[in-house]
Every structure is written in C-alpha cells, then in structure tokens.
Protein backbone atom coordinates (compact mmCIF):
# COMPACT_ATOMS: atom_id res chain seq x y z
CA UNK A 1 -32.18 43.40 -8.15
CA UNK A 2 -32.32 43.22 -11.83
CA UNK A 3 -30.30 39.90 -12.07
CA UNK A 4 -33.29 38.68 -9.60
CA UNK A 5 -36.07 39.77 -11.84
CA UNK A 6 -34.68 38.19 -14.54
CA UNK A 7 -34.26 35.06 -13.22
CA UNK A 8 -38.20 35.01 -11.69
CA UNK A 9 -39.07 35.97 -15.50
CA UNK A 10 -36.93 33.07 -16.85
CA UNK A 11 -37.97 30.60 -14.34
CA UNK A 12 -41.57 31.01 -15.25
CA UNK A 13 -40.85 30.99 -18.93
CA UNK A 14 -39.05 27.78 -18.13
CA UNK A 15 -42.81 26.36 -16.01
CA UNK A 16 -44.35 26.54 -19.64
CA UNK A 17 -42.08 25.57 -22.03
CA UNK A 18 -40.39 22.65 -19.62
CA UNK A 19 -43.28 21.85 -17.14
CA UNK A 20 -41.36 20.54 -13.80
CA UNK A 21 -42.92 17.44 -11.83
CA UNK A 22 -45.18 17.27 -9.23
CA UNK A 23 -43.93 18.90 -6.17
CA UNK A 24 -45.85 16.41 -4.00
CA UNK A 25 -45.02 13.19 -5.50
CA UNK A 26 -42.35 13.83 -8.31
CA UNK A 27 -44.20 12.28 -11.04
CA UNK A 28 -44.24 13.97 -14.44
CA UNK A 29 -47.13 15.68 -16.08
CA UNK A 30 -48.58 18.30 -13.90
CA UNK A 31 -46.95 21.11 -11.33
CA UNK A 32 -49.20 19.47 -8.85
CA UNK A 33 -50.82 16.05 -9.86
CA UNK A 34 -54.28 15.19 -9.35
CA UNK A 35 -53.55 12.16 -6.86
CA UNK A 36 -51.39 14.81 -4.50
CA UNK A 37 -54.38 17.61 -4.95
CA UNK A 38 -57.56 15.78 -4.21
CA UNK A 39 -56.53 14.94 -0.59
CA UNK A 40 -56.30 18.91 -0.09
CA UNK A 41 -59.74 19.85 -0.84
CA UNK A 42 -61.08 20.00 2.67
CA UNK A 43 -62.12 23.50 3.26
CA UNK A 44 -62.87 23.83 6.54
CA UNK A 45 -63.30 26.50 9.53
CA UNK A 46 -59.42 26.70 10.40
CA UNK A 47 -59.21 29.40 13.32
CA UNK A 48 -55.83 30.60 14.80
CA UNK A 49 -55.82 30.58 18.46
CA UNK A 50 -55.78 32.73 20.49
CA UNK A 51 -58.08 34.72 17.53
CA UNK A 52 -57.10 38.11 16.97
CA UNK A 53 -59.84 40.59 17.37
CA UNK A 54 -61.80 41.86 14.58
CA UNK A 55 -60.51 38.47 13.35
CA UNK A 56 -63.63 37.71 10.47
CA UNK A 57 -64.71 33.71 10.10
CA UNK A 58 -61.73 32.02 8.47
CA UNK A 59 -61.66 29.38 6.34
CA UNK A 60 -59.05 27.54 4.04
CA UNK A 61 -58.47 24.27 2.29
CA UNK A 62 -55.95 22.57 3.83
CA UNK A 63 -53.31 22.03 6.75
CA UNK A 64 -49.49 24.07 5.94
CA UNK A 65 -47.86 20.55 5.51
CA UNK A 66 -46.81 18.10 3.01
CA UNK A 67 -47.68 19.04 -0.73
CA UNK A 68 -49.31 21.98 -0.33
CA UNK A 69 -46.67 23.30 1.81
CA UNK A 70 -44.58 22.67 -0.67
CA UNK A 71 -46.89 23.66 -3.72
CA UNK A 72 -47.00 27.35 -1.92
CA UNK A 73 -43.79 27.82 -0.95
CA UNK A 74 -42.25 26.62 -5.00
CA UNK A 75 -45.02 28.83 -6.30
CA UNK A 76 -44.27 32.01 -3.66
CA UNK A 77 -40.57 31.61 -3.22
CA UNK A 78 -39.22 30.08 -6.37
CA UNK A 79 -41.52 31.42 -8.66
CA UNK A 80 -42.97 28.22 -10.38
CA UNK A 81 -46.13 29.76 -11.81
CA UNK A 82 -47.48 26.78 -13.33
CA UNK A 83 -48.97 26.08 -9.86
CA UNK A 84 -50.83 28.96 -9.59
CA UNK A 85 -54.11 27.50 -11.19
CA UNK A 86 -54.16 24.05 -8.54
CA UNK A 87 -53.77 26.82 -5.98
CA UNK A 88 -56.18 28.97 -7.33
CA UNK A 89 -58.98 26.08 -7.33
CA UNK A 90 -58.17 25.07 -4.06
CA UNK A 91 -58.64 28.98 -2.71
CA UNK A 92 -62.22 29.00 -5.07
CA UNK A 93 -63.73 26.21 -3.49
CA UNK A 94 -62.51 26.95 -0.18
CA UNK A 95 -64.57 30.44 -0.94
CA UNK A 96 -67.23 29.08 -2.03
CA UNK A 97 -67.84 26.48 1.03
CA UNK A 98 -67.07 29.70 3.63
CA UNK A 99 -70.06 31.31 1.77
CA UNK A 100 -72.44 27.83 1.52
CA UNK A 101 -71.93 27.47 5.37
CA UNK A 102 -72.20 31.21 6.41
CA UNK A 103 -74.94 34.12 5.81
CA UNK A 104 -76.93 33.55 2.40
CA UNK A 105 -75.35 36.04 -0.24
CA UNK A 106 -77.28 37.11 -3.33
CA UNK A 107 -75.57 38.78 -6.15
CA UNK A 108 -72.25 39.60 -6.67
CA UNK A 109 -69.48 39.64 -3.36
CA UNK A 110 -65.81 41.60 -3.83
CA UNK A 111 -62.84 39.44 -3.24
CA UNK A 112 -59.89 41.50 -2.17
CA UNK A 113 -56.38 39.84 -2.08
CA UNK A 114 -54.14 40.61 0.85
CA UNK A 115 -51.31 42.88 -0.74
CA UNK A 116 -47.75 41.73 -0.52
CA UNK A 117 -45.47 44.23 0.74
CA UNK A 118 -43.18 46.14 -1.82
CA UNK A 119 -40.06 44.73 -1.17
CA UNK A 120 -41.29 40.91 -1.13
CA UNK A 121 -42.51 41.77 -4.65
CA UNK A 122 -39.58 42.98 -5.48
CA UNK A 123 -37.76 40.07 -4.24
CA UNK A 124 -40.03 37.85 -5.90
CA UNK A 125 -40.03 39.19 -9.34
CA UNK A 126 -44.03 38.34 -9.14
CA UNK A 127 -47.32 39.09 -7.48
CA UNK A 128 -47.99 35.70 -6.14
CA UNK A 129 -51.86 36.52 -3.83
CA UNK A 130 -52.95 38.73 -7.21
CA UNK A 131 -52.11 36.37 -9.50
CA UNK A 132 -54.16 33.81 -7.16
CA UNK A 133 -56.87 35.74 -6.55
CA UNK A 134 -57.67 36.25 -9.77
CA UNK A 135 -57.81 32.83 -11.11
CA UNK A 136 -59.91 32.14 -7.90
CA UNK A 137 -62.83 34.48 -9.55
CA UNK A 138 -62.48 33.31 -12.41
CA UNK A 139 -63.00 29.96 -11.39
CA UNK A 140 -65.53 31.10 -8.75
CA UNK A 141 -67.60 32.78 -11.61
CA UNK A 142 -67.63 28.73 -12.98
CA UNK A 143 -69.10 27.80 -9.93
CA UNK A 144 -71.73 30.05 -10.28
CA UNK A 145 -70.32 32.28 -7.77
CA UNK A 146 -70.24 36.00 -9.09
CA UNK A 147 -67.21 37.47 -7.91
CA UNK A 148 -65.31 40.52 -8.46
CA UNK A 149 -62.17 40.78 -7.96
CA UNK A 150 -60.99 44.31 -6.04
CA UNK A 151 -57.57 44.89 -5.58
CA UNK A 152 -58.28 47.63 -2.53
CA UNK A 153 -55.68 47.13 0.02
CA UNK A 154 -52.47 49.02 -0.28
CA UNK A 155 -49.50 49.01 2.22
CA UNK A 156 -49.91 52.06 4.65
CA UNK A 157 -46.16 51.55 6.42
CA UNK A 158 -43.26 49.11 6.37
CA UNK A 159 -43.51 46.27 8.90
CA UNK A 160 -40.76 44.35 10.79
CA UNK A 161 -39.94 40.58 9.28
CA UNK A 162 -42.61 38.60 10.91
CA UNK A 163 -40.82 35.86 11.19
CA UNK A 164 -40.08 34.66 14.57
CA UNK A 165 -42.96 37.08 16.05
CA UNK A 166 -45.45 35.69 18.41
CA UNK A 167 -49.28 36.68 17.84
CA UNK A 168 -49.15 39.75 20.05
CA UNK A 169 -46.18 40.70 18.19
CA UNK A 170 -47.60 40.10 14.95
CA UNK A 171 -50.70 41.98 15.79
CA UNK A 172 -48.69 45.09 17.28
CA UNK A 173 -46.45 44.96 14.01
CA UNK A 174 -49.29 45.47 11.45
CA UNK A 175 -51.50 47.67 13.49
CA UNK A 176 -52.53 50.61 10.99
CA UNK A 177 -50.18 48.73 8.46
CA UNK A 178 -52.93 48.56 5.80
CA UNK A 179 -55.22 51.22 4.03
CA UNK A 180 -57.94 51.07 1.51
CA UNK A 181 -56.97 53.02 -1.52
CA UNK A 182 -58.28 51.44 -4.60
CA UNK A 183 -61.58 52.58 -5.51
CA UNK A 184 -64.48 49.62 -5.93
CA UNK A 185 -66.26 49.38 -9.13
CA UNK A 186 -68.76 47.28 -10.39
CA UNK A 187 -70.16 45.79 -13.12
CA UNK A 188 -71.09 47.63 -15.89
CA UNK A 189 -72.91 46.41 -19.41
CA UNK A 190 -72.84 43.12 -20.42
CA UNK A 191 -71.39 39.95 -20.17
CA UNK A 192 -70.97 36.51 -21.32
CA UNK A 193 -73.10 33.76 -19.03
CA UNK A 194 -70.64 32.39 -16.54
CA UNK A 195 -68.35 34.93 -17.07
CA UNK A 196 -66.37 36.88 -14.22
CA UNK A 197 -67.92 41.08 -13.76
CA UNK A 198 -65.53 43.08 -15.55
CA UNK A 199 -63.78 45.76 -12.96
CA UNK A 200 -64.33 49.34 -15.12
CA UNK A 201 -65.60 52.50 -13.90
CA UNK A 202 -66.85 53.87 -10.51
CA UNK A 203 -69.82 54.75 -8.61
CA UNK A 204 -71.84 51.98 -9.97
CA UNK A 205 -75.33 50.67 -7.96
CA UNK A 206 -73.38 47.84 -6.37
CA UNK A 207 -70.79 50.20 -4.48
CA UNK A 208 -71.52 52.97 -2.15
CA UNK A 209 -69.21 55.19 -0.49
CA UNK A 210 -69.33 55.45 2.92
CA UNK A 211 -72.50 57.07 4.44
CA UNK A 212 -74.34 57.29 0.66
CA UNK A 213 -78.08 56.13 1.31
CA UNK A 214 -79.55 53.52 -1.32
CA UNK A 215 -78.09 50.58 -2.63
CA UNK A 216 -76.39 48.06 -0.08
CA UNK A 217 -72.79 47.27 -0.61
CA UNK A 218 -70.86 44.26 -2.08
CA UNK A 219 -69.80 41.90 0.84
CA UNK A 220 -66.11 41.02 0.74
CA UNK A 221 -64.59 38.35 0.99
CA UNK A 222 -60.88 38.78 1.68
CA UNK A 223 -58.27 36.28 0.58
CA UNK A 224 -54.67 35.21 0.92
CA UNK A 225 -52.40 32.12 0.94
CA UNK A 226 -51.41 31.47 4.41
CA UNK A 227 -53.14 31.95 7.81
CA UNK A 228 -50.70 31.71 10.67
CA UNK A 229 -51.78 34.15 13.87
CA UNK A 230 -54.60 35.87 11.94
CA UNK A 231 -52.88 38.86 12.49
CA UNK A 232 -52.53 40.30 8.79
CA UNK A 233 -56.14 38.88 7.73
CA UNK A 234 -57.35 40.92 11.04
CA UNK A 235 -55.77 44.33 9.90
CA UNK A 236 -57.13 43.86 6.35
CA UNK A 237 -60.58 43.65 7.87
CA UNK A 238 -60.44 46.58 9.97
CA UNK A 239 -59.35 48.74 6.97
CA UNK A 240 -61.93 47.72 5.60
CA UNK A 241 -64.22 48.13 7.97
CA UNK A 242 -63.29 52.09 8.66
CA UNK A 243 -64.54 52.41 5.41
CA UNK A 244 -68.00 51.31 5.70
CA UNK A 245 -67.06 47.66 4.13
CA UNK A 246 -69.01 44.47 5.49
CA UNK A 247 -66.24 41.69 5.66
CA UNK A 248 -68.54 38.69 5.73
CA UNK A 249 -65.54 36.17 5.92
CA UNK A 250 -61.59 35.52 4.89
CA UNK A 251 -60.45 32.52 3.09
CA UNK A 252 -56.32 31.08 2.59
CA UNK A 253 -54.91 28.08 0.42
CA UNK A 254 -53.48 26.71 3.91
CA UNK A 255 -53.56 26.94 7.86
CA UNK A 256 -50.65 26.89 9.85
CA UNK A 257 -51.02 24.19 12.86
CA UNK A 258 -50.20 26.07 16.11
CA UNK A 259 -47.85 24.42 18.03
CA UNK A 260 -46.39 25.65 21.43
C-alpha cells in the first residue's frame, strides 16, 4: 500500500515537472489541449433512465466517450493531476448552466462533492472529486457564482464493487450508504471581490440546523465526475435531505450513454 502511495505522489510530481501530452489528441503542451476541450463544453440536462427516485435535476458537460473519457479515467485512475483544472472548468460551467436554466438563486449555494469511498482513496493515493470540486468554486466564484465549497458527505457503510450492477442493484447497494457529518459553515468577515467564501466557523446566518426558525438555508448543489444509473447522486441527496438540506440540482464532468 505504501509502494502505491508513493508512486501516485511521484506520478503527480512527474505531471509538473514533465507535463505529459494531450490525452485526446497526443500533441504536446497541455494535459488536455484546447482543440480536444472546447468540443466538451455542452452542459446539458443528461438524465439516467430509468431515474432513480429522489434523483435531483442532473446535469453535466459531456458524453463518457472519447477525450474526456479518457481525461477522467488518466486523472482518477492513473493519477495525472495536471488535468484536474480542464476538468474542473468543465464541472464549473456545467454548474453554472444547471443554475441559469433552473430556479433563480441569490447569494451564495454549497457545493458538496460526492465522497470517494476509503479504500478507492487509498488505492488512488489521491482525492480525485475534492480536488475537483474545489477548483470548480474557485472558478465558479470567477464566474460570478458564489460558491462554497462543503465537504458534508461521509461514507456511512462499505458497498459492494458496483461494477457490473444493474440500476436496481446499484440503488439497493448504496441505500443508507451515505451520511451527513461535516458541519456547514459560512462565510465569515471579509473578502477579496471575486474571491471564493472562506469555509471557517459554524452557526453562521447562511446555515441553519434543522428545524431553527430565521434565516433560509444555502441550496446545494451536489457534484461528482461520473453519472451512470444515478444511483450514488440519488443517495447523496436523500442524506441530505433528512437533514433539512434543499438539493436544488447535481452536476458531473460526464454522462454515461445507457445502452441495453
């Protein structure tokens, strides 16, 4: 396991100091080059069917195919972090059109990453969906789109290997799977124009527990790389709803095409 870690670490020392080529076309200069990413900004409604209940409005930027199924699967699997930020600004914008198409939101919204279970991090050496998610507000906040960034899902349980599951399997697998443990906090004093709402303290006016009169909540957004089923998005949502949380929509880097 150590051995593994290492060789995550080295291989994204090696993304800096030796940038690889473009995983879409193979042409030197950038992990992902401009010509391969401007095709894959289409965000778009991109529902699984059959929808899984509680299933919120899902959006993401692209078809799981070509370059970006490759961009996501180097930058998950093979730990080639210099593609982090195309994937990043692909998962903003897709955010940001969910919200310009949906429900007006004023002020600032909570974007919660879809956790990773323990032993894929483990196996990875990195936390691919954090590291994502929070380049995504960062680059949201340049948009003019005041996120915060709330890491508040936690594993409840181990689940079975998904792979090879069906959607009723998938759903039955991470029933009760997920829990809300991270305590929300807001933004407190000040801060530069443009920049992203620092995540210190509790109990601030933009966060409520549940059933505390006064100030609406924060709508969430949640986020993650890959919708397949729905399955996983749809269990982050009802933790979060059990906890008084409005999930106004969820938003991944790429859609799986189903195929019978």
């Amino acid at each position: 396991m150590a051995s593994c870690m290492l060789g995550r670490v080295l291989t994204a020392v090696l993304d800096v100091l030796l940038p690889r080529p473009c995983v879409g076309c193979g042409a030197a200069g950038a992990a992902l080059c401009d010509a391969c990413l401007a095709p894959l900004v289409a965000p778009e409604p991109r529902t699984p069917s059959p929808r899984p209940a509680g299933l919120p409005a899902c959006w993401s930027a692209a078809w799981y195919e070509g370059p970006l199924r490759r961009a996501v699967i180097a930058y998950k699997e093979r730990a080639q972090t210099g593609l982090a930020v195309p994937l990043a600004a692909l998962l903003a914008m897709t955010v940001a059109s969910a919200l310009g198409a949906g429900r007006p939101i004023e002020g600032p919204f909570a974007v919660v990453p879809v956790p990773s279970a323990r032993r894929a991090l483990r196996s990875r050496g990195h936390d691919p969906m954090g590291r994502l998610a929070e380049l995504a507000v960062q680059a949201l906040a340049r948009l003019g789109r005041p996120a915060v960034l709330w890491r508040a899902l936690t594993p409840a349980r181990r689940v079975a290997d998904q792979a090879g599951l069906g959607a009723a399997e998938r759903a039955a697998n991470l029933a009760g799977s997920l829990r809300v443990t991270a305590r929300p906090a807001g933004p407190t004093g000040t801060r530069a124009a443009g920049a992203p709402i620092a995540l210190h303290g509790h109990g601030t006016d933009n966060f409520r527990t549940p059933g505390t009169p006064g100030t609406p909540r924060m709508p969430v957004v949640l986020v993650d790389d890959l919708v397949t089923t729905g399955a996983t998005l749809a269990e982050a949502a009802r933790a979060l709803r059990e906890q008084g949380w409005d999930v106004t929509c969820a938003a991944t880097v790429a859609a799986t095409r189903r195929r019978s």
